[in-house]
N, C-alpha and C. Protein backbone atom coordinates (compact mmCIF):
# COMPACT_ATOMS: atom_id res chain seq x y z
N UNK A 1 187.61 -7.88 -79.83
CA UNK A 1 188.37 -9.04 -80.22
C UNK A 1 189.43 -8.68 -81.25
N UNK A 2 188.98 -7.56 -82.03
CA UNK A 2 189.96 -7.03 -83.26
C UNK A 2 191.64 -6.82 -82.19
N UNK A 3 191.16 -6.05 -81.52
CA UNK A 3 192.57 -5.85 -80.65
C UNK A 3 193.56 -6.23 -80.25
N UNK A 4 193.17 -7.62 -79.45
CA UNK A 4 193.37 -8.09 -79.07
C UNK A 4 194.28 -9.10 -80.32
N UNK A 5 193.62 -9.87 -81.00
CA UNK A 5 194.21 -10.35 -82.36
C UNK A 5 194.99 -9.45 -83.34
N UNK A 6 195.07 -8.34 -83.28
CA UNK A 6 195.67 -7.58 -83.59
C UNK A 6 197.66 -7.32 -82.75
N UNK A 7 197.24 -7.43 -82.05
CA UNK A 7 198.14 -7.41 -80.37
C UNK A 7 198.99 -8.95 -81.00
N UNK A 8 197.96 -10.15 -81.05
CA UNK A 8 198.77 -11.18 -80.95
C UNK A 8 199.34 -11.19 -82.42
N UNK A 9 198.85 -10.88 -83.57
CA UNK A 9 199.10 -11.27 -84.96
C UNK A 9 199.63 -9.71 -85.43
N UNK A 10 199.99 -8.24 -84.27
CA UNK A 10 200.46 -7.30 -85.50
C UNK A 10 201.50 -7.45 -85.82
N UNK A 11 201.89 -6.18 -86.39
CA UNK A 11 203.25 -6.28 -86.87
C UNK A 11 204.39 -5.89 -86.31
N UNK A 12 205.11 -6.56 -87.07
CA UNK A 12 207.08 -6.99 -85.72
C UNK A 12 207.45 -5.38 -85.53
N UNK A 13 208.38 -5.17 -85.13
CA UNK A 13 209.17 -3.73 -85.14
C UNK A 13 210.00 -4.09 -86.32
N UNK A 14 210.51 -3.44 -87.11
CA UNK A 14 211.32 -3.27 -88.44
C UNK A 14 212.87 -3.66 -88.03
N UNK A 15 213.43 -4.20 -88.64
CA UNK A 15 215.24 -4.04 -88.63
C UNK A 15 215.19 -2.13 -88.63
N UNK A 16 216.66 -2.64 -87.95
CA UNK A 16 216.74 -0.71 -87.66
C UNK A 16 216.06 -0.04 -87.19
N UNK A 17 215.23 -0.66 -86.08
CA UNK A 17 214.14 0.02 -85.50
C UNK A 17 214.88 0.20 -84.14
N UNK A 18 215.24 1.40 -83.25
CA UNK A 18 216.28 1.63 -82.21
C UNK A 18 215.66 2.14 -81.00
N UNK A 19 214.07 2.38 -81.14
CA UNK A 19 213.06 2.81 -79.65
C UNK A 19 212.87 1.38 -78.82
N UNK A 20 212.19 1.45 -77.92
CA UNK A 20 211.99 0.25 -76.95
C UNK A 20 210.36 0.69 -76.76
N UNK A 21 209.41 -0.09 -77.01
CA UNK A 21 208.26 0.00 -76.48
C UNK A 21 208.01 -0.67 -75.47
N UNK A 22 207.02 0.11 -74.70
CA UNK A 22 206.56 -0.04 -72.86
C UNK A 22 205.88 -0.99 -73.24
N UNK A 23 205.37 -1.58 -72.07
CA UNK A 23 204.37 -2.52 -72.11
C UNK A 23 203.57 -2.35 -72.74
N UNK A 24 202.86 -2.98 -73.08
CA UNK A 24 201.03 -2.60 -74.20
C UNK A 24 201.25 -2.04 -74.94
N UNK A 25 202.54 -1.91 -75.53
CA UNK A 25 202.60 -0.84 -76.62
C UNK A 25 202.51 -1.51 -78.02
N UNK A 26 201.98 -1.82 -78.84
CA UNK A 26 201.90 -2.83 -79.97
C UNK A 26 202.17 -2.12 -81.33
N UNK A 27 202.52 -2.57 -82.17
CA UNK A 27 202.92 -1.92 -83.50
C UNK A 27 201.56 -1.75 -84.19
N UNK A 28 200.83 -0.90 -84.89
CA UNK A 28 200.25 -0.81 -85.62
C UNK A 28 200.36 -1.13 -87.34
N UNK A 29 201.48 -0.40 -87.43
CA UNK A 29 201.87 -0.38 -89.04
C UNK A 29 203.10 0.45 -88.77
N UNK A 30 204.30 -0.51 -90.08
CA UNK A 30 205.52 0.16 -90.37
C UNK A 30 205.99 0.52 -91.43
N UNK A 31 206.73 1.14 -91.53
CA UNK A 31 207.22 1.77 -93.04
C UNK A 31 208.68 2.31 -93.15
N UNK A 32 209.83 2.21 -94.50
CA UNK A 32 211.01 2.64 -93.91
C UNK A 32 211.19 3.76 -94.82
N UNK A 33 211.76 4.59 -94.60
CA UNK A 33 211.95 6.40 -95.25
C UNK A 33 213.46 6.40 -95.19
N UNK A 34 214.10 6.97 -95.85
CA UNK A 34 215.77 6.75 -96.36
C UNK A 34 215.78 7.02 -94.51
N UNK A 35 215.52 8.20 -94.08
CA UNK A 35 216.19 8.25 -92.69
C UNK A 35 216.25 6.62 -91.14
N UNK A 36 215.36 5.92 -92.02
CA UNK A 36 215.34 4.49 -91.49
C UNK A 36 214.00 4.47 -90.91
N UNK A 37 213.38 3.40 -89.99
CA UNK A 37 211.98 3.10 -90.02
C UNK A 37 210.84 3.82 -89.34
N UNK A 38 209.74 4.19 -89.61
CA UNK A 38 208.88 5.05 -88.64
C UNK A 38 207.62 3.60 -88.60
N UNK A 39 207.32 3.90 -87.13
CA UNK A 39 206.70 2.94 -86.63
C UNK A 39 205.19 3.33 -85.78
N UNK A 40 204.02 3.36 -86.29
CA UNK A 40 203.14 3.85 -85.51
C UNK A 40 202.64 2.72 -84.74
N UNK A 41 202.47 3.02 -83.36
CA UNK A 41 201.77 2.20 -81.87
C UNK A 41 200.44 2.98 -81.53
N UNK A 42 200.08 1.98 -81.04
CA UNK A 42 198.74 2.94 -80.33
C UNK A 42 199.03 4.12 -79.52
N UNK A 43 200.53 4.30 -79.03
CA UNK A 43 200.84 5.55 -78.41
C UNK A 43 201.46 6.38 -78.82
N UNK A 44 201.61 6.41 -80.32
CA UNK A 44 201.83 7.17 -81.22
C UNK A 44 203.02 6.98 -82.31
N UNK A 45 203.55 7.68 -82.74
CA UNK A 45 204.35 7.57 -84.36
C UNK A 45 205.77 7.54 -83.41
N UNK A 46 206.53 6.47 -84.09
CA UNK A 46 208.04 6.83 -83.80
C UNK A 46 208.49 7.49 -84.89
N UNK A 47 209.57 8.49 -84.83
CA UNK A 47 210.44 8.61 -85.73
C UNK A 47 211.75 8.92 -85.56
N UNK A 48 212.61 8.52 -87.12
CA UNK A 48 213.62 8.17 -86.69
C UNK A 48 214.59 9.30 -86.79
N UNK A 49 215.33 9.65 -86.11
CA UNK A 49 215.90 10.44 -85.61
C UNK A 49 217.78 10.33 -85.74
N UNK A 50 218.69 11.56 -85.87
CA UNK A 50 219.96 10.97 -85.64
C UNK A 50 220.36 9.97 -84.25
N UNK A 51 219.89 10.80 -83.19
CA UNK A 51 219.86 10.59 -81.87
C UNK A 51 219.33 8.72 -81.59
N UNK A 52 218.15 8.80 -82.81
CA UNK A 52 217.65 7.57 -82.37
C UNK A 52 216.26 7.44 -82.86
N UNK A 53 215.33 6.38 -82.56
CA UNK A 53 214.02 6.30 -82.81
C UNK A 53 213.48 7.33 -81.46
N UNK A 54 212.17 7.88 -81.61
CA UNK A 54 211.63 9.13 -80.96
C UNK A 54 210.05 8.89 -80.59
N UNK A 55 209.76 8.41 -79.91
CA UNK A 55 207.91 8.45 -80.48
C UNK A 55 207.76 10.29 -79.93
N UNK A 56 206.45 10.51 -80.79
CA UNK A 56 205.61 11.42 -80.43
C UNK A 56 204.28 11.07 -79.79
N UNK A 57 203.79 11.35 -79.60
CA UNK A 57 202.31 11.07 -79.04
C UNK A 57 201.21 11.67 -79.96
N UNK A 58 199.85 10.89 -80.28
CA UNK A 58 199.14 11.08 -81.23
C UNK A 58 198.66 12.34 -80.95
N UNK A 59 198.23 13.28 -79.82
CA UNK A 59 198.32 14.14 -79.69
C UNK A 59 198.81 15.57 -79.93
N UNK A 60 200.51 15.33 -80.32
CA UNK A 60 201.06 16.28 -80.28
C UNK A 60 201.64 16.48 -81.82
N UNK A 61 200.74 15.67 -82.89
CA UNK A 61 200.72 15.69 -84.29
C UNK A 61 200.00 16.54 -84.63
N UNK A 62 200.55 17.68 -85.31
CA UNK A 62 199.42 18.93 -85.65
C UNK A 62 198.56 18.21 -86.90
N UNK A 63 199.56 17.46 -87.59
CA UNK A 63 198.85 17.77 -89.00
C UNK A 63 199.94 16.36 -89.76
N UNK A 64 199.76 15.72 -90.13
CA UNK A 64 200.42 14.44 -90.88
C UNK A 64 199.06 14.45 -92.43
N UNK A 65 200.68 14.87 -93.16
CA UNK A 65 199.70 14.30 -94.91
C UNK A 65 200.25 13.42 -95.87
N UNK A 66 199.29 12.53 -96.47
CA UNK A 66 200.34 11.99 -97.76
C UNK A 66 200.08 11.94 -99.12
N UNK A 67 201.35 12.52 -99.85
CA UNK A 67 201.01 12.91 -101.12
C UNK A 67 202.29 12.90 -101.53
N UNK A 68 202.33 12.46 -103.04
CA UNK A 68 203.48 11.78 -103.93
C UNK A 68 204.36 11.09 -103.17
N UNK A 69 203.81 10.00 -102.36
CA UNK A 69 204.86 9.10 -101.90
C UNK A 69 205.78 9.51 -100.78
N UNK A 70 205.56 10.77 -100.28
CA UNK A 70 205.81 11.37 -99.19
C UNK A 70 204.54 11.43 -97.59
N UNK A 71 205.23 11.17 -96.81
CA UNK A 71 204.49 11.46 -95.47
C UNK A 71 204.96 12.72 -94.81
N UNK A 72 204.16 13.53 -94.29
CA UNK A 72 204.62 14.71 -93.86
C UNK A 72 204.31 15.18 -92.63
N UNK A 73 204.85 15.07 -91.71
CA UNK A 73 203.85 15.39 -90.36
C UNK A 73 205.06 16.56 -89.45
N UNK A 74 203.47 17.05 -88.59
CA UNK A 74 203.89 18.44 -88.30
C UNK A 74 204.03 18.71 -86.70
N UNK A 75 205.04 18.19 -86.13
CA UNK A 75 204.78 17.94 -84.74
C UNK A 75 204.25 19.19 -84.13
N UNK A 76 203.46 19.41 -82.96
CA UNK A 76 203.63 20.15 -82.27
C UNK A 76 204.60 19.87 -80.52
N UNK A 77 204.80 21.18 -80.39
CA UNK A 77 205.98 21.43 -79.12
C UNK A 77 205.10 22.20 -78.09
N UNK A 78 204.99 21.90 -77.09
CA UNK A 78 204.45 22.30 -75.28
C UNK A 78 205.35 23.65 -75.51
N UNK A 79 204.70 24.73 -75.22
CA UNK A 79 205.59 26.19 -75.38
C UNK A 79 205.09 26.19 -73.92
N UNK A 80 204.32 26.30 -73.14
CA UNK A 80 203.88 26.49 -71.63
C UNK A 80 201.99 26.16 -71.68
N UNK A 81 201.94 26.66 -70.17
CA UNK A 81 201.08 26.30 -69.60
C UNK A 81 199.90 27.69 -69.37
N UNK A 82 198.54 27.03 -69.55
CA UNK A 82 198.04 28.41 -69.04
C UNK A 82 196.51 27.74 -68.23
N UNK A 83 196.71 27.56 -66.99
CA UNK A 83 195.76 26.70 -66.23
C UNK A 83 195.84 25.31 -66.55
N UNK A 84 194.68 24.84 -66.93
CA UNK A 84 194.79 23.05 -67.37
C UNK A 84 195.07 23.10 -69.15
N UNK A 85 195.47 24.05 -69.79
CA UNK A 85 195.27 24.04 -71.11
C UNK A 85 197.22 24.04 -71.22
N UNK A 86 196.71 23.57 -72.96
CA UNK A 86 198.75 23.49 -72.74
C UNK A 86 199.13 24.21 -74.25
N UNK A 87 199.53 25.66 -74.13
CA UNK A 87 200.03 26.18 -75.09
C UNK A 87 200.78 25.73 -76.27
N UNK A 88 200.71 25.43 -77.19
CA UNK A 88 201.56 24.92 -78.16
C UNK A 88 202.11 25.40 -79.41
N UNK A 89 203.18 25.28 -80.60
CA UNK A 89 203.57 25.77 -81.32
C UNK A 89 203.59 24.72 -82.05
N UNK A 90 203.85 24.40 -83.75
CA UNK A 90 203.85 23.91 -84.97
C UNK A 90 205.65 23.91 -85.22
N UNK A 91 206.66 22.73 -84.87
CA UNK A 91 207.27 22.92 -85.04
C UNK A 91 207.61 22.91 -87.04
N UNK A 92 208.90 22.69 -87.21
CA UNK A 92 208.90 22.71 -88.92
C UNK A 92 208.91 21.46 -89.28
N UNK A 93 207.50 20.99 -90.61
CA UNK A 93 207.78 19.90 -91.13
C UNK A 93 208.55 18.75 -91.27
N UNK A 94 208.18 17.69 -91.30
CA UNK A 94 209.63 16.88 -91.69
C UNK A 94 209.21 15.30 -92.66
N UNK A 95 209.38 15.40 -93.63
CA UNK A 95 209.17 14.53 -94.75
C UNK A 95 209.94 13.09 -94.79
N UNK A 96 209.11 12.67 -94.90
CA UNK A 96 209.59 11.05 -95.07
C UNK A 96 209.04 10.23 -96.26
N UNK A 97 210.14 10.36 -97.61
CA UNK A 97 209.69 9.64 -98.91
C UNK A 97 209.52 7.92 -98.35
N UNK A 98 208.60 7.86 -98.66
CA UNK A 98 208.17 6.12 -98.15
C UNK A 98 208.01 5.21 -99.71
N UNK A 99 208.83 3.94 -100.18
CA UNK A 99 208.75 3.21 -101.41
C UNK A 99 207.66 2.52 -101.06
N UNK A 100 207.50 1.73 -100.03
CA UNK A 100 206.53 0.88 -99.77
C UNK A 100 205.41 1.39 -98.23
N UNK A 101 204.88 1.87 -98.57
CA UNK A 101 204.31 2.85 -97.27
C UNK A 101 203.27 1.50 -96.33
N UNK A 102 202.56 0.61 -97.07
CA UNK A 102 201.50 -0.23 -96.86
C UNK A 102 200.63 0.53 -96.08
N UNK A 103 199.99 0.40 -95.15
CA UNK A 103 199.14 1.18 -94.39
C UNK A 103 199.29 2.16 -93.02
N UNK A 104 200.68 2.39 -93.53
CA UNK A 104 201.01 3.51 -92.32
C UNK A 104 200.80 4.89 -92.82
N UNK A 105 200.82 5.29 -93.81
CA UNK A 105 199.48 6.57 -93.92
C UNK A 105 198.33 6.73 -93.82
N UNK A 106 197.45 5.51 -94.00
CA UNK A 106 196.15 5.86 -93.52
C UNK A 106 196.39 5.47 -91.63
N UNK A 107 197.13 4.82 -90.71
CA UNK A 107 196.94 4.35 -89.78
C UNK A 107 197.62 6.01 -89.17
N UNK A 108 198.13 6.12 -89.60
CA UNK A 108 198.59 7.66 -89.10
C UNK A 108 197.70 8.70 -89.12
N UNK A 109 196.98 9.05 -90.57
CA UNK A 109 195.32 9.69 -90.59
C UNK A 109 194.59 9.46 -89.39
N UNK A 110 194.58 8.18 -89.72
CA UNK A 110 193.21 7.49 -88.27
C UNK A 110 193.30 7.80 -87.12
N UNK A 111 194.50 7.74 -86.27
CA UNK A 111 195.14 7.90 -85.10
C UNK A 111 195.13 9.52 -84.69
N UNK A 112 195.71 9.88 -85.64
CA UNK A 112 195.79 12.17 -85.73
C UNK A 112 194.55 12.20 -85.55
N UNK A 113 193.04 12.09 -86.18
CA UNK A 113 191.94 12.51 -86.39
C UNK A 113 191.38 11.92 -85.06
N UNK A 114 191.16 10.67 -84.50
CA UNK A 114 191.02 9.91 -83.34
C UNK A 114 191.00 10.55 -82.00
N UNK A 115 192.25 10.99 -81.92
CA UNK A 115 192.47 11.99 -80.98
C UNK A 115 191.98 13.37 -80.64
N UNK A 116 191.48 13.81 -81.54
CA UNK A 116 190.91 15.19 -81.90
C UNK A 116 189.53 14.77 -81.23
N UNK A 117 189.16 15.48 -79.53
CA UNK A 117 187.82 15.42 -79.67
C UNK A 117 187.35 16.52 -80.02
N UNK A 118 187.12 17.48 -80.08
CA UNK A 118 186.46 18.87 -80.65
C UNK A 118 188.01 20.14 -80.69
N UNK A 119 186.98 20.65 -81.96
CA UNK A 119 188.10 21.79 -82.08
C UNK A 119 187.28 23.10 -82.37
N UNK A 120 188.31 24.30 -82.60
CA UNK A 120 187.58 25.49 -82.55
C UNK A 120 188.59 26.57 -83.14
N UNK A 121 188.64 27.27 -84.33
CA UNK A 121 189.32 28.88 -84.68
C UNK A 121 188.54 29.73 -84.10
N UNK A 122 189.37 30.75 -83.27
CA UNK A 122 188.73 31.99 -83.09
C UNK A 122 189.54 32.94 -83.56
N UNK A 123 189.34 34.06 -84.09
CA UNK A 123 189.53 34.87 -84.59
C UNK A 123 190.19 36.09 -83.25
N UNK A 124 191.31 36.29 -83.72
CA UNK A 124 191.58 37.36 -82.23
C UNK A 124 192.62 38.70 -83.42
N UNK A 125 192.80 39.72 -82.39
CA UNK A 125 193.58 40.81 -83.34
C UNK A 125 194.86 40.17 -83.35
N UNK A 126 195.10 40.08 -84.67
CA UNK A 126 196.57 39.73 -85.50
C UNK A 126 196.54 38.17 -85.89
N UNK A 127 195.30 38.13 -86.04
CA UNK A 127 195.00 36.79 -86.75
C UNK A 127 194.31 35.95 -85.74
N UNK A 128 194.41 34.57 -85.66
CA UNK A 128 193.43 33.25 -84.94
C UNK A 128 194.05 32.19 -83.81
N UNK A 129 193.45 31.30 -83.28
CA UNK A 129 194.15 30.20 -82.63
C UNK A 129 193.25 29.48 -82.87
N UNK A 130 194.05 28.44 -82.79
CA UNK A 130 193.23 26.99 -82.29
C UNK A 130 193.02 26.86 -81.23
N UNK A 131 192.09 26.00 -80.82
CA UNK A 131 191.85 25.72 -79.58
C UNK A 131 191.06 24.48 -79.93
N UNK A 132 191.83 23.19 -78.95
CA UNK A 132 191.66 21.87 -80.12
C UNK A 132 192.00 20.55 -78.45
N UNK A 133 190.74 20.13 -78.39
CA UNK A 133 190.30 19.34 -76.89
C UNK A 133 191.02 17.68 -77.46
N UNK A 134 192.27 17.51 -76.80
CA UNK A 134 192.49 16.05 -77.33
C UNK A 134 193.05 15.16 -76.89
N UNK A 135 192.41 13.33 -76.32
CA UNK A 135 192.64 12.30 -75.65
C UNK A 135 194.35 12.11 -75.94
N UNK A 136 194.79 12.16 -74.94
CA UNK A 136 196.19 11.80 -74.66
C UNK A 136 196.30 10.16 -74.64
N UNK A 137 197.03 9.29 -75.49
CA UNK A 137 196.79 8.28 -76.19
C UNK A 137 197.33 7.22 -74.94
N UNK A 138 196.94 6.27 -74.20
CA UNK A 138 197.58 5.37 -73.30
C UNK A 138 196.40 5.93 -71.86
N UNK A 139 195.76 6.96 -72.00
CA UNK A 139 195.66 7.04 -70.95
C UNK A 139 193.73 7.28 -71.06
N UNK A 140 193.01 8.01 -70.23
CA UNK A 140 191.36 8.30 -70.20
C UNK A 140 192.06 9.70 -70.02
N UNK A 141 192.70 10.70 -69.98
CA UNK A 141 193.37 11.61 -70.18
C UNK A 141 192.80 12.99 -71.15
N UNK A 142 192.29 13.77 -71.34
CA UNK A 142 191.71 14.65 -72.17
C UNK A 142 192.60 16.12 -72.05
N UNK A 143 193.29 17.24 -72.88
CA UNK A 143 193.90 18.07 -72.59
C UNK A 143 193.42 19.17 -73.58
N UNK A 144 193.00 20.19 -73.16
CA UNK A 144 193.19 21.64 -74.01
C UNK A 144 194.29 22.29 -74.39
N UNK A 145 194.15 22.45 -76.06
CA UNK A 145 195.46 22.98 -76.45
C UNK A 145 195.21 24.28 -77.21
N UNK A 146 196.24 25.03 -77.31
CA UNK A 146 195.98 26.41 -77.94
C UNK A 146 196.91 26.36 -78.64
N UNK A 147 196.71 26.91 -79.57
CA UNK A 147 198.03 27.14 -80.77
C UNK A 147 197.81 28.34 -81.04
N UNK A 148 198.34 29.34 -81.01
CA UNK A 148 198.25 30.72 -81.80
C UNK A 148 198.87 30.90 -83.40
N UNK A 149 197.98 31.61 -84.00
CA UNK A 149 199.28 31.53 -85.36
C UNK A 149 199.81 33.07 -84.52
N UNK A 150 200.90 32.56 -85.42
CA UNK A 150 202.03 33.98 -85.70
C UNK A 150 201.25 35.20 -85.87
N UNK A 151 201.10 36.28 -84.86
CA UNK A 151 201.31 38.00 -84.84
C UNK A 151 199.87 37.87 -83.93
N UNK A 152 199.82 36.58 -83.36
CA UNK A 152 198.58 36.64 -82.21
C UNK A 152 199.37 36.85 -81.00
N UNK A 153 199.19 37.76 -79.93
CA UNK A 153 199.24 37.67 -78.66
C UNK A 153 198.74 36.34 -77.94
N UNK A 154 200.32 36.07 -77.46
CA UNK A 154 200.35 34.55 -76.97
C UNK A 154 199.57 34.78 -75.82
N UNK A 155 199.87 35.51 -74.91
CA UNK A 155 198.88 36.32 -74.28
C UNK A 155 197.69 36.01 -73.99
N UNK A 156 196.51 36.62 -74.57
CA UNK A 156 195.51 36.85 -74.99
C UNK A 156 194.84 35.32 -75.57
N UNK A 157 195.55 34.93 -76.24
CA UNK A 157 195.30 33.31 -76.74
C UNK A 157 195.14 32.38 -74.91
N UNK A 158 196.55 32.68 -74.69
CA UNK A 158 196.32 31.64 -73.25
C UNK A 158 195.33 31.99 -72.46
N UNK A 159 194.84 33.00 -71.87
CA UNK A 159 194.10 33.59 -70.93
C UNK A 159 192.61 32.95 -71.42
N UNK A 160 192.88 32.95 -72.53
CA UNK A 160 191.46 32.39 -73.52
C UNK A 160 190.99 30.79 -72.58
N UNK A 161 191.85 30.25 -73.43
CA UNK A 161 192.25 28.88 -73.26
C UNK A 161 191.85 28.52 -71.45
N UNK A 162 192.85 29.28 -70.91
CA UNK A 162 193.18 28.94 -69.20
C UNK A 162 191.38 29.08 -68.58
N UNK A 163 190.23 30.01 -69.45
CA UNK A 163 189.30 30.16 -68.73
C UNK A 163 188.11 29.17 -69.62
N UNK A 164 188.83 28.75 -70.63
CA UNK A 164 188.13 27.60 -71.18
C UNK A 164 188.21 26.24 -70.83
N UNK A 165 189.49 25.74 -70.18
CA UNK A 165 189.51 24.97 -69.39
C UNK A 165 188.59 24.75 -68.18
N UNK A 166 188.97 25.63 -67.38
CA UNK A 166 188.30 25.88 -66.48
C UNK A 166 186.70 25.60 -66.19
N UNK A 167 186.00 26.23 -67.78
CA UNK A 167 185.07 25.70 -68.09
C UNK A 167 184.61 24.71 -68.00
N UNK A 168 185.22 23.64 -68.68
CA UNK A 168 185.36 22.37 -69.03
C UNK A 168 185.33 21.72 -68.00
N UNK A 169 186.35 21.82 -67.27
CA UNK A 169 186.08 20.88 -65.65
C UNK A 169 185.28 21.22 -65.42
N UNK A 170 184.62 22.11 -64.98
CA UNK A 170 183.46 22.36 -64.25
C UNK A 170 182.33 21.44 -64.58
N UNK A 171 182.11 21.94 -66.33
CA UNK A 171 181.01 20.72 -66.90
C UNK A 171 181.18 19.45 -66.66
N UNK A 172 182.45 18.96 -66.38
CA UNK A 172 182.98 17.62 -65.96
C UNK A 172 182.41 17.05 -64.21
N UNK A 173 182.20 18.21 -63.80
CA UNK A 173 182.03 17.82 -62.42
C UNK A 173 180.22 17.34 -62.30
């Protein structure tokens, strides 16, 4: 019932707000950052952009923090494919000083963490990856992701991943 009343009573889209949400797409919580308004939906964070408002998908948020009045989130970018798993990279930060934040840092917490069904570091030569199982937001959707840090064989990381997938369906079947 929260939802639903939520749906009928949330909150508007902001002045200066320049994305179009799909159907079912409802505002969660808004907030405006000098670059103009960021808007989280159940299908993830807009942000605002020269180009325009942008959503990301709760998914493809490595890492969103807030501290001194700043929000900080860390998109990740689809680098390729390795079977059902989807390679990814940490693009660079991007900060948004918020005066009046109200509850779009914790609704942003909630949503990043939400998505995360299990995760995993492994340790490989030239450092680690992630490997991090997570509901694609709008949909019953579940995806394996790999992130390598830097001086890991991307390689070696995917091949990982591509036979961990693999895994996974199987247990699914």
């Amino acid at each position: 019932m929260l939802g639903w009343l939520r749906r009928l009573l949330g909150d508007e889209v902001p002045e200066g707000f320049t994305g179009t949400l799909v159907d079912n797409e409802y505002v969660l919580a808004t907030a405006t950052a000098e670059q103009g308004p960021l808007v989280a939906t159940r299908l993830g964070l807009w942000l605002p952009e020269e180009a325009g408002a942008r959503r990301v998908g709760w998914h493809l948020i490595s890492k969103a923090t807030w501290d001194n009045d700043v929000l900080t989130v860390i998109q990740a970018e689809e680098t390729g494919q390795a079977g059902d798993a989807t390679v990814i990279a940490d693009l660079a930060p991007k900060r948004f000083p918020l005066r009046h934040p109200g509850k779009l840092p914790k609704v942003v917490h909630a949503r990043v963490t939400a998505s995360i069904c299990a995760k995993y570091r492994k340790e490989l030569p030239g450092g680690a990856a992630w490997f991090v199982q997570r509901s694609i937001p709008g949909t019953k959707t579940e995806v394996l992701q790999v992130r390598p840090e830097p001086g890991v064989d991307e390689f070696v990381a995917a091949e990982i991943a591509r036979e961990a997938a693999e895994q996974l369906r199987e247990e699914e079947r």
